[in-house]
C-alpha atoms as a PDB file:
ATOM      1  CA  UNK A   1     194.607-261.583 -86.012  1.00  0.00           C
ATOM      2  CA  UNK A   2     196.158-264.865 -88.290  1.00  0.00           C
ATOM      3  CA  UNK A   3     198.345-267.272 -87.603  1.00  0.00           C
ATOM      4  CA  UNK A   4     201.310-265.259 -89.831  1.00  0.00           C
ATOM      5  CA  UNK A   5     200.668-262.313 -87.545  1.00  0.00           C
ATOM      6  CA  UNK A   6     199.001-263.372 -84.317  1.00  0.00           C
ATOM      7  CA  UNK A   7     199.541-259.682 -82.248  1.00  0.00           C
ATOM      8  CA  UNK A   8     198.635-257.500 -84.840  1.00  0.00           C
ATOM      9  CA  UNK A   9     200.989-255.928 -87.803  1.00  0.00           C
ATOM     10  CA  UNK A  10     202.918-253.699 -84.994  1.00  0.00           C
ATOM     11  CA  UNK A  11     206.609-254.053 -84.632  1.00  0.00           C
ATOM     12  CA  UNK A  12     206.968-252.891 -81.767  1.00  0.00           C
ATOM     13  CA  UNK A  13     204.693-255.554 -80.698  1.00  0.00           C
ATOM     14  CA  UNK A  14     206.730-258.544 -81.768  1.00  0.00           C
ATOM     15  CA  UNK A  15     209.821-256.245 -80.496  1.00  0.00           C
ATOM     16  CA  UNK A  16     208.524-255.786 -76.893  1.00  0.00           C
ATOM     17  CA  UNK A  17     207.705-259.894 -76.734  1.00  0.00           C
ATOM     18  CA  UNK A  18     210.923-260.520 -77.855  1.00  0.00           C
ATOM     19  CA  UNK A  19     212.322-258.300 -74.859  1.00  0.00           C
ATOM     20  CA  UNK A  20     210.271-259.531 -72.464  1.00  0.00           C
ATOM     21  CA  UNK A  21     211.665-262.763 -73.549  1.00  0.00           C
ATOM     22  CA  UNK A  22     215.458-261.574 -73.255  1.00  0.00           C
ATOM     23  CA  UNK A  23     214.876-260.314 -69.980  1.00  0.00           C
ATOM     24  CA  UNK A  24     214.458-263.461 -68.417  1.00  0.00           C
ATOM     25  CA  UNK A  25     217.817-264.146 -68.843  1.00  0.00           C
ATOM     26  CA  UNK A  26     219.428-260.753 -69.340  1.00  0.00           C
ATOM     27  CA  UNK A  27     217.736-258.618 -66.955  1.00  0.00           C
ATOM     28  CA  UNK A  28     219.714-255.459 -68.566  1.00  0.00           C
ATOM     29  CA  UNK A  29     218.008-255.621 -71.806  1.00  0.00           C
ATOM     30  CA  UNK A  30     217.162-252.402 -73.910  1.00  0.00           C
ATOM     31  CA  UNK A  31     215.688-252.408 -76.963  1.00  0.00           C
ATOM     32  CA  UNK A  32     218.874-249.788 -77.763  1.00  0.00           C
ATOM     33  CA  UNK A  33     221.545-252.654 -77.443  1.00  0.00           C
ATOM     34  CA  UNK A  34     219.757-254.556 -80.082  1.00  0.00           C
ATOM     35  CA  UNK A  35     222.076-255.365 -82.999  1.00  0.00           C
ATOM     36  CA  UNK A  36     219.127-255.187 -85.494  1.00  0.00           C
ATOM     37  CA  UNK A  37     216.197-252.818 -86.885  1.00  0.00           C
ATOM     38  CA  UNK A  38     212.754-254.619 -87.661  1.00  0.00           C
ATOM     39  CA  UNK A  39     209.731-253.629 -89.608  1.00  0.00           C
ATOM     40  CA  UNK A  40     206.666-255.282 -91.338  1.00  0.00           C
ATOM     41  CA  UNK A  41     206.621-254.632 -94.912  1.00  0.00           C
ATOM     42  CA  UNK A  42     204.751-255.415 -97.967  1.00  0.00           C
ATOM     43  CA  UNK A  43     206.829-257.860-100.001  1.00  0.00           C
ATOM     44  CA  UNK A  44     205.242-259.083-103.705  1.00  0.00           C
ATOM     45  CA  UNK A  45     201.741-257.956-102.214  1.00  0.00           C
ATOM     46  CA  UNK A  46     202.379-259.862 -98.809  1.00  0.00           C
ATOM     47  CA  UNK A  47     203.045-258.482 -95.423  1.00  0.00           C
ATOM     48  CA  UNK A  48     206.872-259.679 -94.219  1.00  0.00           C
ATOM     49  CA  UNK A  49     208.681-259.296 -90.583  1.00  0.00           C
ATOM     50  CA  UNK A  50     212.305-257.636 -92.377  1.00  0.00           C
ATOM     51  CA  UNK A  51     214.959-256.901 -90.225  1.00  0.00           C
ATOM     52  CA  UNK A  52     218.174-254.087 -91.072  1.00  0.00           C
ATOM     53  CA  UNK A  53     221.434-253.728 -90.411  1.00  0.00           C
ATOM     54  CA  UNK A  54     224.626-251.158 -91.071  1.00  0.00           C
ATOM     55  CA  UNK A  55     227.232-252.813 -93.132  1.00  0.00           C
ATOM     56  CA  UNK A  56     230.835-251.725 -92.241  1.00  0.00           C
ATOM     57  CA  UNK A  57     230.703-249.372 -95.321  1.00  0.00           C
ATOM     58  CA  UNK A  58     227.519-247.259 -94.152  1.00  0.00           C
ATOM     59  CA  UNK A  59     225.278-248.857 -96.098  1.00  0.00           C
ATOM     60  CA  UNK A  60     222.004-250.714 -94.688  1.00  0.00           C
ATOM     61  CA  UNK A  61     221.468-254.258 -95.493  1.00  0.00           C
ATOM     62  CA  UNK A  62     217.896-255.479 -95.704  1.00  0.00           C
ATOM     63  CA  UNK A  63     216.607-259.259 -95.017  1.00  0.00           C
ATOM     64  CA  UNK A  64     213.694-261.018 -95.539  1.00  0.00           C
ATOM     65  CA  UNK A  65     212.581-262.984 -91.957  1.00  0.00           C
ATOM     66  CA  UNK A  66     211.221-266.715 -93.456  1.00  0.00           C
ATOM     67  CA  UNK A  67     209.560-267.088 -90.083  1.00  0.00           C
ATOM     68  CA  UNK A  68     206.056-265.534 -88.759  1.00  0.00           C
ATOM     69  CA  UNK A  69     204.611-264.932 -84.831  1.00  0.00           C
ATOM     70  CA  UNK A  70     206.252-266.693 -82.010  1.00  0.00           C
ATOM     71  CA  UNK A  71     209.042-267.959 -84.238  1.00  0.00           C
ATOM     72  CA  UNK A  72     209.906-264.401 -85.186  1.00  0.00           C
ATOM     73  CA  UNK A  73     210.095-263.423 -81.618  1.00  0.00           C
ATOM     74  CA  UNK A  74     212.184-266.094 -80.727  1.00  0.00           C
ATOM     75  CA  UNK A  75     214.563-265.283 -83.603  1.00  0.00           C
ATOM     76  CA  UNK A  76     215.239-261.986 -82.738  1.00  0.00           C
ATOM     77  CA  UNK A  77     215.951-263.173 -78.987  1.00  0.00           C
ATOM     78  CA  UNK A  78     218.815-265.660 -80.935  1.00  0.00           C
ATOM     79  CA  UNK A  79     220.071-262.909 -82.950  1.00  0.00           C
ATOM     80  CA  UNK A  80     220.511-260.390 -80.683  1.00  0.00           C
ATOM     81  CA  UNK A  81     221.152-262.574 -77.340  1.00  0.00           C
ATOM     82  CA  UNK A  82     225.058-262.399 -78.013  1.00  0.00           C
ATOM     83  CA  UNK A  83     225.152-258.214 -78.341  1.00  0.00           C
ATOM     84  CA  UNK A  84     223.307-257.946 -75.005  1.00  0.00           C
ATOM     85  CA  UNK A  85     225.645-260.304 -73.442  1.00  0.00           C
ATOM     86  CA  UNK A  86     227.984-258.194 -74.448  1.00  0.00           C
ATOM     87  CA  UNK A  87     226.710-254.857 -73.087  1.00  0.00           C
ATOM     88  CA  UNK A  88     226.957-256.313 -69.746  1.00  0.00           C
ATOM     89  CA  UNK A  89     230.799-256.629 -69.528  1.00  0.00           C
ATOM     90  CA  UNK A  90     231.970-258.914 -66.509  1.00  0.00           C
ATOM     91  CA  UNK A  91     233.172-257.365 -63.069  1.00  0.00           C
ATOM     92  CA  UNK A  92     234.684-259.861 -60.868  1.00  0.00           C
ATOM     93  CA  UNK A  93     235.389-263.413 -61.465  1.00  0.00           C
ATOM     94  CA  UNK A  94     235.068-266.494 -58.608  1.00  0.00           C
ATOM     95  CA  UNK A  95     237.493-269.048 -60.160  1.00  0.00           C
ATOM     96  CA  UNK A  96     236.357-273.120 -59.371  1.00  0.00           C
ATOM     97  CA  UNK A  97     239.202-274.651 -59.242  1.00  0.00           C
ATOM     98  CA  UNK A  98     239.268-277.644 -61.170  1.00  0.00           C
ATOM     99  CA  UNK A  99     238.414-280.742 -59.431  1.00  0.00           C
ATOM    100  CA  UNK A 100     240.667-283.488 -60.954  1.00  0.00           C
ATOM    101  CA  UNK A 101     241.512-284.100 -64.990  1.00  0.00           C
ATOM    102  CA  UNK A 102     238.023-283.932 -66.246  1.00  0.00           C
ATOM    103  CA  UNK A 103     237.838-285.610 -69.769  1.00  0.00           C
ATOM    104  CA  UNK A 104     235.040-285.447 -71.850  1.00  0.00           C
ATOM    105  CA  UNK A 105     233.966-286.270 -75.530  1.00  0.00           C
ATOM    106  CA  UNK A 106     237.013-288.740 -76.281  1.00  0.00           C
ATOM    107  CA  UNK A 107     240.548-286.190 -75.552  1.00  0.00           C
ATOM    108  CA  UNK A 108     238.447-283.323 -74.599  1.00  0.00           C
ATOM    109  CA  UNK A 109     239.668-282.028 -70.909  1.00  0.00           C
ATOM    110  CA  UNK A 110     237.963-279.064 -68.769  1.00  0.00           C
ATOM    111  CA  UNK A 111     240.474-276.352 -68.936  1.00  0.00           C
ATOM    112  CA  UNK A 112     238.641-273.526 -66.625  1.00  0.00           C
ATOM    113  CA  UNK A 113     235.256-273.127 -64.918  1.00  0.00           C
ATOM    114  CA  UNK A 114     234.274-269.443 -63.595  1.00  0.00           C
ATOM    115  CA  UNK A 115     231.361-267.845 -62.460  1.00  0.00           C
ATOM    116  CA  UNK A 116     231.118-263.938 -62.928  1.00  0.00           C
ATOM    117  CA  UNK A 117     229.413-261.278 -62.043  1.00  0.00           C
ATOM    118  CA  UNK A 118     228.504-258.436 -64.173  1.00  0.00           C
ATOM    119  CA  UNK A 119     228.688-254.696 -64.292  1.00  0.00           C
ATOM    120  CA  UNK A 120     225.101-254.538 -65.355  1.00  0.00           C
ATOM    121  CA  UNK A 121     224.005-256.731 -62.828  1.00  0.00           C
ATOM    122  CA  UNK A 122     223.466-260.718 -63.168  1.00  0.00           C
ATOM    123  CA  UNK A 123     225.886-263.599 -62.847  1.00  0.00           C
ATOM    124  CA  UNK A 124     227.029-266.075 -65.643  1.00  0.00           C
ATOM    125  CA  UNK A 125     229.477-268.984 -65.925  1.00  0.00           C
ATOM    126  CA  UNK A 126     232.191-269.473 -68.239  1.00  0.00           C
ATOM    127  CA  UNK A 127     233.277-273.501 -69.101  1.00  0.00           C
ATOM    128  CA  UNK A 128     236.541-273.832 -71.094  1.00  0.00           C
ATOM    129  CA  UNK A 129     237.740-277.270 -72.231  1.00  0.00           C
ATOM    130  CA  UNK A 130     239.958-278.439 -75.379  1.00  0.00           C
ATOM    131  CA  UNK A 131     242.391-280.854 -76.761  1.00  0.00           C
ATOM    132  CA  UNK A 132     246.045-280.601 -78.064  1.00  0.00           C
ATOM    133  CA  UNK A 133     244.615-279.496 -81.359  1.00  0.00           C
ATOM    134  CA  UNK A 134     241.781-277.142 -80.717  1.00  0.00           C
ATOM    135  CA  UNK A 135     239.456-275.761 -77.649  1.00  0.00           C
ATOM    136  CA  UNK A 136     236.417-273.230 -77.118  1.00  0.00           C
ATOM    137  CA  UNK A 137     234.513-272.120 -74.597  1.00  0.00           C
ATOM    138  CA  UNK A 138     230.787-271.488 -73.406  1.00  0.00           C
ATOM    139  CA  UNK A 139     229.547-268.970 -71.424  1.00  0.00           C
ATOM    140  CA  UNK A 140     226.094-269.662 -69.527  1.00  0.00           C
ATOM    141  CA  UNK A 141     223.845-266.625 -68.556  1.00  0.00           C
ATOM    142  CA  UNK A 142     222.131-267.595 -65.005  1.00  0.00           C
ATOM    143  CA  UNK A 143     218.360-266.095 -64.395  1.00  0.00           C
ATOM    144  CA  UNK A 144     217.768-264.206 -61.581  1.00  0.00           C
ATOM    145  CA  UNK A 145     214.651-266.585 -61.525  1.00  0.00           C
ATOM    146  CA  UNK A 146     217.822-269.326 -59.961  1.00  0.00           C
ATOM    147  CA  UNK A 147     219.099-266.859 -57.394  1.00  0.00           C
ATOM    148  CA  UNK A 148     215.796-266.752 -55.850  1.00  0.00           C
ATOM    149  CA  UNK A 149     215.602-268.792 -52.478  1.00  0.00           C
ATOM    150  CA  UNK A 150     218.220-271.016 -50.699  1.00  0.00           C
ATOM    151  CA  UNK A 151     221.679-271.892 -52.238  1.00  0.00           C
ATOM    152  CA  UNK A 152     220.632-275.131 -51.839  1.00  0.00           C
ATOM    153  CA  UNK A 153     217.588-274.146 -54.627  1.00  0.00           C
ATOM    154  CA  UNK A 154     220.246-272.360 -56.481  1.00  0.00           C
ATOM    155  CA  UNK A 155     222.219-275.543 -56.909  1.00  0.00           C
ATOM    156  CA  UNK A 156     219.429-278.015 -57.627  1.00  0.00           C
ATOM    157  CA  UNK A 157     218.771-274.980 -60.407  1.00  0.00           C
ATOM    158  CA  UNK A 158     221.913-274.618 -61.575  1.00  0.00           C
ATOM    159  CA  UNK A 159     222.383-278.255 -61.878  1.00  0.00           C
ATOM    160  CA  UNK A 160     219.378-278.610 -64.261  1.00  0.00           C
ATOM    161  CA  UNK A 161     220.633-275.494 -66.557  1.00  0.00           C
ATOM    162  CA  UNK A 162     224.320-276.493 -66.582  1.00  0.00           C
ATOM    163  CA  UNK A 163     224.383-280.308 -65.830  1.00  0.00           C
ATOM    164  CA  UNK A 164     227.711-281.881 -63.833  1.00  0.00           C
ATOM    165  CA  UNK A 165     228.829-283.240 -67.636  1.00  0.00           C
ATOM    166  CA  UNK A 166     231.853-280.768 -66.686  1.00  0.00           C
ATOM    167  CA  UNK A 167     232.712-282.678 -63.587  1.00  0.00           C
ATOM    168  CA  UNK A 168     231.007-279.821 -61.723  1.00  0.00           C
ATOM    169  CA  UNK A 169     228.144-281.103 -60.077  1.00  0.00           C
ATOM    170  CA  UNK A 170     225.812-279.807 -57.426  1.00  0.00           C
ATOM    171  CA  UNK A 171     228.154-281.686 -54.905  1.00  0.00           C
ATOM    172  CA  UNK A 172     231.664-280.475 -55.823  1.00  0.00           C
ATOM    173  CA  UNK A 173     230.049-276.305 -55.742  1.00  0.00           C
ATOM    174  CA  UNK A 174     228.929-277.401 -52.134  1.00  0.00           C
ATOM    175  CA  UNK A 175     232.543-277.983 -51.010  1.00  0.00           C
ATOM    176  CA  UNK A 176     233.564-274.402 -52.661  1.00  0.00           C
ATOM    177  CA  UNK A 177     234.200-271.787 -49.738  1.00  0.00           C
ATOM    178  CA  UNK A 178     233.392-267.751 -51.312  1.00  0.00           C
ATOM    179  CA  UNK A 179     230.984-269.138 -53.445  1.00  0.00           C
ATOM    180  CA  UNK A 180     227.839-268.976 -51.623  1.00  0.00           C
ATOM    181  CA  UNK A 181     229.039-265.629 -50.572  1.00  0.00           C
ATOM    182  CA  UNK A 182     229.953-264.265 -54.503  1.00  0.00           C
ATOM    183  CA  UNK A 183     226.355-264.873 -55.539  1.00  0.00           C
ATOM    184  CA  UNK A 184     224.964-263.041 -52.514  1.00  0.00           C
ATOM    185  CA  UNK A 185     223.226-266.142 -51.098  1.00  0.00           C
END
């Protein structure tokens, strides 16, 4: 078609990509559990990729995308990847236990590593760390695409996607017992 608009002036097009996309990771995807509404519209005589949302009062809120194509696809994947994690609560949970003080990034020390499974199907792991003043955590959604093959695949995998910066490298998930067995390999 153009380069704004390479799969035609469709949505649902751009919407179905962008699912396709999310289901690499998030198997459980629906277009429903999106947080956002899309359309192309005609804004000052130019066709626009706008996405909507429900404020808290009832009222709809209406943006402007400043992206076109692929880049549009991959933005609604970033905006909506955190709602669909979401939908897909967690079921059980295979604590690692820590393998020794694990400091990191100056004062920063690993404060709890867990993979879990999920109600919805699909596995993700959860890395805590902090300091005396402040902490976070990140959560890391696994593709089914890993689980496919050997555990021994599964770890080279893993390793790539969520590298041993944590202290938890292909070598200390070997030595876990349950593991292996948790993730059904």
């Amino acid at each position: 078609m153009n380069e704004k608009f390479p799969y035609g002036t469709d949505i649902n097009t751009y919407i179905d990509k962008a699912l396709e996309k999310l289901k690499y990771t998030y198997p459980w995807a629906t277009k429903d559990m999106m947080t956002y509404s899309y359309a192309i519209e005609d804004v000052d005589g130019e066709p626009r990729f706008v996405r909507y949302f429900r404020l808290d009062d009832g009222r709809f809120q209406r943006v402007v995308e400043d992206c076109f194509g692929d880049k549009f696809i991959d933005e609604v994947v970033r905006l909506n990847s955190d709602q669909i994690e979401r939908a897909n609560p967690i079921k059980e949970v295979f604590d690692i236990p820590l393998p020794r003080e694990i400091c990191f990034g100056g004062d920063w020390m690993l404060e709890k590593y867990q993979f879990r499974s999920h109600n919805l199907g699909g596995f993700s792991t959860m890395v805590q760390a902090g300091n005396r003043c402040t902490g976070g955590n990140r959560v890391f959604f696994i593709p089914p695409s890993l689980l496919e093959g050997s555990y021994e695949d599964f770890l080279d995998k893993y390793n790539e996607m969520v590298p041993g910066c944590f202290g938890v490298d292909k070598e200390y998930l070997k030595t876990l017992d349950g593991l292996r067995e948790f993730l059904g390999l």
